[in-house]
C-alpha atoms as a PDB file:
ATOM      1  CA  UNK A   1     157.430  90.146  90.724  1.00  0.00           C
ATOM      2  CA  UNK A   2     158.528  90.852  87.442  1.00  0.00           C
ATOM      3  CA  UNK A   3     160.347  93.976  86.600  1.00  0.00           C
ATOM      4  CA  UNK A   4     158.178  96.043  83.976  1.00  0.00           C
ATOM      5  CA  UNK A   5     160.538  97.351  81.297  1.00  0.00           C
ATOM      6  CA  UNK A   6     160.060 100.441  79.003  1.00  0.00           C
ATOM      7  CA  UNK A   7     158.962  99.200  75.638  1.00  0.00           C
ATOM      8  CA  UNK A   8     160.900 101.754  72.836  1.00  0.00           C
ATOM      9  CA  UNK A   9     158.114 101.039  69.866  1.00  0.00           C
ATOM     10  CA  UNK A  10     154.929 102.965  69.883  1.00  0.00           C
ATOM     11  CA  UNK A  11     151.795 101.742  68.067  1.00  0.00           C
ATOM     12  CA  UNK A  12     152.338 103.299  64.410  1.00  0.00           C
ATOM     13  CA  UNK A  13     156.061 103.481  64.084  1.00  0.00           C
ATOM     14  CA  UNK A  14     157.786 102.033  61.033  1.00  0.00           C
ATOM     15  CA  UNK A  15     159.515  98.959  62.110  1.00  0.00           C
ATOM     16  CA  UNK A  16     161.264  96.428  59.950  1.00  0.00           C
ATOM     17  CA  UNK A  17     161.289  92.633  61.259  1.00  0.00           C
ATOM     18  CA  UNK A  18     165.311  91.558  61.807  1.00  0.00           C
ATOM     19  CA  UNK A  19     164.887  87.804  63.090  1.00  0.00           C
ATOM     20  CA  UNK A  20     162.179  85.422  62.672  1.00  0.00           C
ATOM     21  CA  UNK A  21     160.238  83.540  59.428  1.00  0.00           C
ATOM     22  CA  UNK A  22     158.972  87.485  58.323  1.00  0.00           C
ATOM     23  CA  UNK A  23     162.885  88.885  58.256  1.00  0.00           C
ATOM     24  CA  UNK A  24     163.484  91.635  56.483  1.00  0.00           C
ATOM     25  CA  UNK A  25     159.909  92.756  55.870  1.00  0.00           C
ATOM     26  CA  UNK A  26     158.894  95.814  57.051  1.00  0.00           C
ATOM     27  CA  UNK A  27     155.259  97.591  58.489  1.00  0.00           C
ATOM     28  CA  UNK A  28     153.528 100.258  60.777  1.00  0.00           C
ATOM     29  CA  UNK A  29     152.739  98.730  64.612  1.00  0.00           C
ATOM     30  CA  UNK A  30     148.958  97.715  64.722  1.00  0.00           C
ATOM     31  CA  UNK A  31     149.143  96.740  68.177  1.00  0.00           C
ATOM     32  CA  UNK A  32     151.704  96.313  71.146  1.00  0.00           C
ATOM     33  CA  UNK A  33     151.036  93.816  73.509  1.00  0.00           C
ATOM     34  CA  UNK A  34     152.984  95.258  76.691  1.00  0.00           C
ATOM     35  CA  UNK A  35     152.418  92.769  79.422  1.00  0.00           C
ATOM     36  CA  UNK A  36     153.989  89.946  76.181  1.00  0.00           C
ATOM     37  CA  UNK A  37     156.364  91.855  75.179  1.00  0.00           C
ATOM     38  CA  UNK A  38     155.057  91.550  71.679  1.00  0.00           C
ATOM     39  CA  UNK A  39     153.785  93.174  69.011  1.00  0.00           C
ATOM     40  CA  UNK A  40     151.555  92.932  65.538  1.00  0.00           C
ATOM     41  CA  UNK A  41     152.874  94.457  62.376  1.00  0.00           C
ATOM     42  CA  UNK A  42     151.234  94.995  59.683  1.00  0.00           C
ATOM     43  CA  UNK A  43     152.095  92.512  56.453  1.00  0.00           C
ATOM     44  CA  UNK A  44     154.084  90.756  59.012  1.00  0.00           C
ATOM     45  CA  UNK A  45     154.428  87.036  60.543  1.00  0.00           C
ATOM     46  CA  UNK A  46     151.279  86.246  58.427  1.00  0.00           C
ATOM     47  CA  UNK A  47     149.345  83.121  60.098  1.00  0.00           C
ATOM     48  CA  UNK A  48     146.668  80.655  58.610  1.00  0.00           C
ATOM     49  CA  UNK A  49     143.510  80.981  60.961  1.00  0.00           C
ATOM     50  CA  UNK A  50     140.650  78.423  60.367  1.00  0.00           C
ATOM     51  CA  UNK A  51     137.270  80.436  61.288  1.00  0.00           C
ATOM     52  CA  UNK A  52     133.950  78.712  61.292  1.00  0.00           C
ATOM     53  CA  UNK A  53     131.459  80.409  59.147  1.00  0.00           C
ATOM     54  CA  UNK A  54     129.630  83.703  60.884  1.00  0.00           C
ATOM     55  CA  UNK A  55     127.661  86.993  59.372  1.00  0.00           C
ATOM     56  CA  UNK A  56     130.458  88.643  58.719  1.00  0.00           C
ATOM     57  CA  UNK A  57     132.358  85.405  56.884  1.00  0.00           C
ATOM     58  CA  UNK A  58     129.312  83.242  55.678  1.00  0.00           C
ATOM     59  CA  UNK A  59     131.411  80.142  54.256  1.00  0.00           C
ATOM     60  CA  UNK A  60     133.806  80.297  56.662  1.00  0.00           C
ATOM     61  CA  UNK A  61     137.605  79.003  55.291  1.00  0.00           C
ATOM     62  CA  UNK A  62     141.148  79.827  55.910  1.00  0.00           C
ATOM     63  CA  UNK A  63     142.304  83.589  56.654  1.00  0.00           C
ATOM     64  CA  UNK A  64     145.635  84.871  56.649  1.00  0.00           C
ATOM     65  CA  UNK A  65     146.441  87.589  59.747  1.00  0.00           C
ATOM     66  CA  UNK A  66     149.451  89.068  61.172  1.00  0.00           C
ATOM     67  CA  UNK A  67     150.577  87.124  64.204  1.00  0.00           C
ATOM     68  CA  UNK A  68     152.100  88.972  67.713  1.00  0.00           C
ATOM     69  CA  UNK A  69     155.938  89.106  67.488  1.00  0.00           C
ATOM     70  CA  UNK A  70     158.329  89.927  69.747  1.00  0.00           C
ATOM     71  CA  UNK A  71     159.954  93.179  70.242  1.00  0.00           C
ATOM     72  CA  UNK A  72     163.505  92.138  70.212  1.00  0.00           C
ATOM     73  CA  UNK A  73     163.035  90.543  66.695  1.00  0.00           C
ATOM     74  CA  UNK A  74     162.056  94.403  65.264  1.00  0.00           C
ATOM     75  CA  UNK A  75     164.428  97.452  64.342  1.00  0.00           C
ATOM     76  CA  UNK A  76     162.606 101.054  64.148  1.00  0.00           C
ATOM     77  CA  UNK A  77     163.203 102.480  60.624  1.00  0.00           C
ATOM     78  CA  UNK A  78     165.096 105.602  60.984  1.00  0.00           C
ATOM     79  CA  UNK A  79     162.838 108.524  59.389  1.00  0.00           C
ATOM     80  CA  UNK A  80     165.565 110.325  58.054  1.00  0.00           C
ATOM     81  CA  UNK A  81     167.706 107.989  56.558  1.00  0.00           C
ATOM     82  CA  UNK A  82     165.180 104.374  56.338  1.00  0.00           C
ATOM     83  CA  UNK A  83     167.945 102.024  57.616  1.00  0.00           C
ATOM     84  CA  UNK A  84     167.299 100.265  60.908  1.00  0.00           C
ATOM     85  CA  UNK A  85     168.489 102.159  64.547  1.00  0.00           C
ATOM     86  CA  UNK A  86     167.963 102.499  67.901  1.00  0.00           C
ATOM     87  CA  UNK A  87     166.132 104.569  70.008  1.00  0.00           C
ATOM     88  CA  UNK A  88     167.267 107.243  72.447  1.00  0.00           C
ATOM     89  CA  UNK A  89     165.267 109.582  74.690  1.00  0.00           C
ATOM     90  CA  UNK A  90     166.296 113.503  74.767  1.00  0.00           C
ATOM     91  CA  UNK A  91     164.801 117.083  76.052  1.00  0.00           C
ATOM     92  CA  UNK A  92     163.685 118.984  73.222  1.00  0.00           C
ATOM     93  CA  UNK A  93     163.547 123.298  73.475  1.00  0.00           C
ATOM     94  CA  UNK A  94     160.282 122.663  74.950  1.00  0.00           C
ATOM     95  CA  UNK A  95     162.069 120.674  78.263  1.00  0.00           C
ATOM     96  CA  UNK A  96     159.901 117.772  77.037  1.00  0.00           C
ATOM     97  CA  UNK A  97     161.400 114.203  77.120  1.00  0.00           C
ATOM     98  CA  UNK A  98     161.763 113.459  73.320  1.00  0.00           C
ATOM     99  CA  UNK A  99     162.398 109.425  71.235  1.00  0.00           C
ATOM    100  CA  UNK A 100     164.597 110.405  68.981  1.00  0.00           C
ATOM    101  CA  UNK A 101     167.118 108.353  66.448  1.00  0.00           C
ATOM    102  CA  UNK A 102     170.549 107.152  67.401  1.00  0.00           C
ATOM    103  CA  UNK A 103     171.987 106.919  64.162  1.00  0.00           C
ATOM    104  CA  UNK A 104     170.737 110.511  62.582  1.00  0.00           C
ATOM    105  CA  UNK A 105     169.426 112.621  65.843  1.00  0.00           C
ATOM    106  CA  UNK A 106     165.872 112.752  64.159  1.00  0.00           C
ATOM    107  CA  UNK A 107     163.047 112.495  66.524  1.00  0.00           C
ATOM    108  CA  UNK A 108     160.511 110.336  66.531  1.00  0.00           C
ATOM    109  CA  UNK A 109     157.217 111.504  66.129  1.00  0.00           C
END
């Protein structure tokens, strides 16, 4: 059995892509795919799909969309500051268990 690890991005954090074809780029979390360890941002590892034509696409063609990537290649952007950190977890006054920033303190909303 595999051991199920806490995943430290949230669907809709700023994240900026530190490894991979997409480096350097940066986007809001569409999606995270937990059991992959993955997930899509937005503007990010762009892919060519070939779709056959339907209603919604009547010629059909080539479509560029944002491909899963892995968690380890992305850095949450720090909302203070905008550089890259990591992510801690703290009690706030309210005795609830808080992401917040390593490099400024900010939380993480």
């Amino acid at each position: 059995m595999e051991k199920k690890v806490k995943l430290k991005i949230r669907k809709g954090d700023l994240v900026k892509v530190i490894a991979g074809d997409s480096k350097g780029s940066q986007g809001k979390i569409v999606e995270v795919l937990v059991d992959k360890n993955r997930a899509i941002v937005e503007g990010a590892n762009l892919v060519s799909k070939h779709t056959k034509p339907n209603a919604a696409n009547p010629n059909g063609g080539i479509v560029k969309q944002e491909a899963a990537i892995h968690i380890s290649n992305l850095a949450l952007v720090d909302p203070k500051t905008g550089e890259t950190t990591r992510v801690g977890r703290k009690l706030n006054d309210a005795g609830k268990l808080v992401r917040v920033a390593k490099k400024s303190g900010e939380e993480i909303k």
